[in-house]
Protein backbone atom coordinates (compact mmCIF):
# COMPACT_ATOMS: atom_id res chain seq x y z
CA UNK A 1 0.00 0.00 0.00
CA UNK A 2 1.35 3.12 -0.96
CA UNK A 3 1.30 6.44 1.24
CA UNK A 4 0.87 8.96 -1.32
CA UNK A 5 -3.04 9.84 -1.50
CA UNK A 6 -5.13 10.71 -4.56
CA UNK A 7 -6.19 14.21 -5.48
CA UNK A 8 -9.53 13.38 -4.37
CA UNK A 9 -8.38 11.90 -1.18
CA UNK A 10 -6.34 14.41 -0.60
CA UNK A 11 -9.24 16.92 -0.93
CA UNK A 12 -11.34 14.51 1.21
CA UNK A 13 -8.97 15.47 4.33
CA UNK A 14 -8.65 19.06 3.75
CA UNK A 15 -12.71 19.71 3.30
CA UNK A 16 -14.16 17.02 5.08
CA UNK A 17 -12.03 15.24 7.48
CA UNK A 18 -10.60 18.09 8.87
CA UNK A 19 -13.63 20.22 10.04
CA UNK A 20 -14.72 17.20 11.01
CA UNK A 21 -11.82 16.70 13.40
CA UNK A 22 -11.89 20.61 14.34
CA UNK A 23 -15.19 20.27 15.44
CA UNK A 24 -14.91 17.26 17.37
CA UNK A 25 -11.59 18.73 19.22
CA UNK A 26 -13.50 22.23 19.59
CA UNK A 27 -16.22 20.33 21.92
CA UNK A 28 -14.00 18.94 24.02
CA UNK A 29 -11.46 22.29 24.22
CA UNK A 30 -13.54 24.72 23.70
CA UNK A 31 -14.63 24.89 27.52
CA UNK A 32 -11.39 24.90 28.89
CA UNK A 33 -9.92 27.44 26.14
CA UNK A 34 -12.85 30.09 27.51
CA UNK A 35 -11.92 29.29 31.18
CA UNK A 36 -8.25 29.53 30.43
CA UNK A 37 -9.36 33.46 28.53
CA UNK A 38 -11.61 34.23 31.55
CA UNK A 39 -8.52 33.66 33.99
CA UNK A 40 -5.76 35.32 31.80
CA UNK A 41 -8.46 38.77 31.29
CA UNK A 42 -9.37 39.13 35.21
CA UNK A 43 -5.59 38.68 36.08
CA UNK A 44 -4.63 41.12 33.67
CA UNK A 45 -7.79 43.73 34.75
CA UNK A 46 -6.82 43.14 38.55
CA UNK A 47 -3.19 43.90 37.13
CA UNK A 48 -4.49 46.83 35.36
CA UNK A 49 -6.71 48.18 38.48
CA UNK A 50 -3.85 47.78 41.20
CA UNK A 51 -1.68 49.73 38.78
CA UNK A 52 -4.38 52.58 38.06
CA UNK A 53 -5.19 53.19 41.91
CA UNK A 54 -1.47 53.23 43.11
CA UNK A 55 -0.54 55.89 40.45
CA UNK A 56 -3.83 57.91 41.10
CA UNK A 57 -2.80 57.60 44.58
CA UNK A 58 0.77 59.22 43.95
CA UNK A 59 -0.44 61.47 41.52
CA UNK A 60 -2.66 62.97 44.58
CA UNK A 61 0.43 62.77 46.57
CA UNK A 62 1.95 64.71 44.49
CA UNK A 63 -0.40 67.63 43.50
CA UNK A 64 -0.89 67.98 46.89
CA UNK A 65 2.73 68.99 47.75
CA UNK A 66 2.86 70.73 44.91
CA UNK A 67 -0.16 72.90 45.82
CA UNK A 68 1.48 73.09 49.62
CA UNK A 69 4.65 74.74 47.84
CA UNK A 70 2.46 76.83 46.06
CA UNK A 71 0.52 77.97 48.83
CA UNK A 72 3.54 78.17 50.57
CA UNK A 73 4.98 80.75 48.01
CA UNK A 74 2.38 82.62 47.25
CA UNK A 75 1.82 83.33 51.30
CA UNK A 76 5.25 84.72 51.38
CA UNK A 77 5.06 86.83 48.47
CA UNK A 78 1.86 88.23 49.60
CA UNK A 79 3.15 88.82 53.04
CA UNK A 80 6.69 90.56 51.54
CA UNK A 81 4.06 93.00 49.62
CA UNK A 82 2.25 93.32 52.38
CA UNK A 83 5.22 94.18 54.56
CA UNK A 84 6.94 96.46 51.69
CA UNK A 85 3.65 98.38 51.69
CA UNK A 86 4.19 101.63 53.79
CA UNK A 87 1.98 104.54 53.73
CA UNK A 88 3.39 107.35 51.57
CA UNK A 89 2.97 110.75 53.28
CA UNK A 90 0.73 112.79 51.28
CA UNK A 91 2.20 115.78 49.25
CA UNK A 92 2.26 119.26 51.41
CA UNK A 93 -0.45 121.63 49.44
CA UNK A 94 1.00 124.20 46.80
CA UNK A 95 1.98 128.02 47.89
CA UNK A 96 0.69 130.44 46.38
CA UNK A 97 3.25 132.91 45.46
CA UNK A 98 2.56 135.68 48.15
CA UNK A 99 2.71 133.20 51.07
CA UNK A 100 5.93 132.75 52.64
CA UNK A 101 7.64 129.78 52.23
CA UNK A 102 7.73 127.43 55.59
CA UNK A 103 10.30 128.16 57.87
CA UNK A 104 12.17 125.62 60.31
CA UNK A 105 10.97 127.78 63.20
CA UNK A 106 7.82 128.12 62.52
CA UNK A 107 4.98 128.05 65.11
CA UNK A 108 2.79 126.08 66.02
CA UNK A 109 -1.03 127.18 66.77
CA UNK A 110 -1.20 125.69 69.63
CA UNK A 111 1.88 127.33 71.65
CA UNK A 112 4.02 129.94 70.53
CA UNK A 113 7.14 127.80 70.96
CA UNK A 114 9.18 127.25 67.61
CA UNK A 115 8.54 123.52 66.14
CA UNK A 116 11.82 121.66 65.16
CA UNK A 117 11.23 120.61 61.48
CA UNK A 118 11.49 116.83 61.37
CA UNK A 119 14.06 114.91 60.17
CA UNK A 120 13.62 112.68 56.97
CA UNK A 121 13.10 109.14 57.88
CA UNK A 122 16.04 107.10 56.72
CA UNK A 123 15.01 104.97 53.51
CA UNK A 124 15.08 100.64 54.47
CA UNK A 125 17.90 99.22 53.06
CA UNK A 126 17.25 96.76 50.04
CA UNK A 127 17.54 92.90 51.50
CA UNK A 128 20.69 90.98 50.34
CA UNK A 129 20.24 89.30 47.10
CA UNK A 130 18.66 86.02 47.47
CA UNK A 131 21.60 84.27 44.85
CA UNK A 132 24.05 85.47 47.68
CA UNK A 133 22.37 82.90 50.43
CA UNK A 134 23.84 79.54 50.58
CA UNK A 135 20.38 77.91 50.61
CA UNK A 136 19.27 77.35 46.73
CA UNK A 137 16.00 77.83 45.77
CA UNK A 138 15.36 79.64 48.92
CA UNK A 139 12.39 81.86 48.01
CA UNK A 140 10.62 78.47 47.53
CA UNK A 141 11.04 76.31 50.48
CA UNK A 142 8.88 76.52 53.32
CA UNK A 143 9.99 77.98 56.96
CA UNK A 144 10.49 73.97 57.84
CA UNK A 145 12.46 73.41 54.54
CA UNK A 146 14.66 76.16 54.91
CA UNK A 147 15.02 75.23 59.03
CA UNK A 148 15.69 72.05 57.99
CA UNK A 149 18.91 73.38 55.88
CA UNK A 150 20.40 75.61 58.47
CA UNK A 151 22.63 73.65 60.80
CA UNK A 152 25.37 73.14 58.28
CA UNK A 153 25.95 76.68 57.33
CA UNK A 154 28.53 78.83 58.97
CA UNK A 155 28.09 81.90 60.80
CA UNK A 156 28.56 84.33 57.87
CA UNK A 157 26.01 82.36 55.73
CA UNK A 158 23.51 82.15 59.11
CA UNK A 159 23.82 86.20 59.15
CA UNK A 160 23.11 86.15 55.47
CA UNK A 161 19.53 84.08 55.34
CA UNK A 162 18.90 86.18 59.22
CA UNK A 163 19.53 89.58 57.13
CA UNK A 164 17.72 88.67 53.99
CA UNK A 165 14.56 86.94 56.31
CA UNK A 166 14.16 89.85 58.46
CA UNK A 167 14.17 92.47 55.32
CA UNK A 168 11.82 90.25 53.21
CA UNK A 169 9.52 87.77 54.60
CA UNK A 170 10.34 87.76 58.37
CA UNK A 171 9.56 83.96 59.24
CA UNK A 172 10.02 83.76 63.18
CA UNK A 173 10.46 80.14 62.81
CA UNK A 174 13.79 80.71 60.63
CA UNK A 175 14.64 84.04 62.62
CA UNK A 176 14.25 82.25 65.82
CA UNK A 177 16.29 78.77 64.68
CA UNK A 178 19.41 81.40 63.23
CA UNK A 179 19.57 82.64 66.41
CA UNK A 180 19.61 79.50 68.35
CA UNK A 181 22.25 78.07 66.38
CA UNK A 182 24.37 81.44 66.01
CA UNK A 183 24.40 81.38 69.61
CA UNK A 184 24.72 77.78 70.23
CA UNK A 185 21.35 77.17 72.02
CA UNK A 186 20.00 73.95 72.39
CA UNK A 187 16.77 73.70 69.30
């Protein structure tokens, strides 16, 4: 008997047989195939899920300390403003051109004493730059950041962030821990 097939057997096989035999292996695998698919889909959604709340949960994490920084900053810049606000004095009224012009002993109404005229008040100095501090970034950490930073500078770089705090945003927490450590204070 020979093993080569016909044309016609050969085409009995491929168009017959063969579904035949797909079929008949499909009822018996085809259960376990869609159990085996089930498995492998809610493994990889459970995957998926574990994955989506953990970054979710960072990506809170992190807007939230970005927002404290923010907050942070825009506290400090509001409260330098608010600090570098002074009342301007308002401008004395005009002479006319017959009035005498004011004298440094003039009189007051009230007594007939001469009034000394005052002397100008002395303009604030500007704060040291802030690229001078040996902090970086110093304008935005918070007070506990920036306390955090100090005991490893020396005592010219402590009187530079004490100078610079006191003529900007005047943090008592930073104020007070330059002190402690400039004058060797327990914290």
């Amino acid at each position: 008997m020979s093993d080569r097939k016909s044309p016609v057997e050969q085409a009995l096989d491929l168009f017959i047989y063969a579904p035949i035999g797909f079929l008949a292996m499909a009822r018996d695998e085809l259960p376990k195939l869609i159990e085996r698919g089930h498995q492998e889909l809610t493994n990889q959604a459970t995957v998926a899920k574990m994955m989506g709340e953990y970054a979710v949960g960072e990506g809170q994490k992190e807007a939230g300390k970005r927002f404290q920084q923010a907050s942070e900053t825009i506290t400090g810049i509001t409260s330098a403003l608010n600090d570098r606000r002074r009342p301007t004095p308002s401008p004395a009224p005009p002479r006319s051109p017959s009035s005498p012009p004011p004298s440094a002993n003039a009189t007051s109404p009230i007594s007939s004493a001469p009034v000394p005229a005052a002397p100008p008040a002395p303009a604030a100095p500007p704060p040291p730059p802030v690229d001078g501090l040996a902090i970086p970034g110093y304008d935005a950490l918070s007070a506990s950041q920036v306390v955090q930073r100090l005991a490893g500078l020396s005592g010219d770089e402590l009187e530079a962030v004490r100078s610079y705090e006191s003529a900007t945003r005047g943090r008592k927490t930073i104020l007070n821990r330059v002190e402690q450590l400039r004058t060797g204070s327990p914290s």
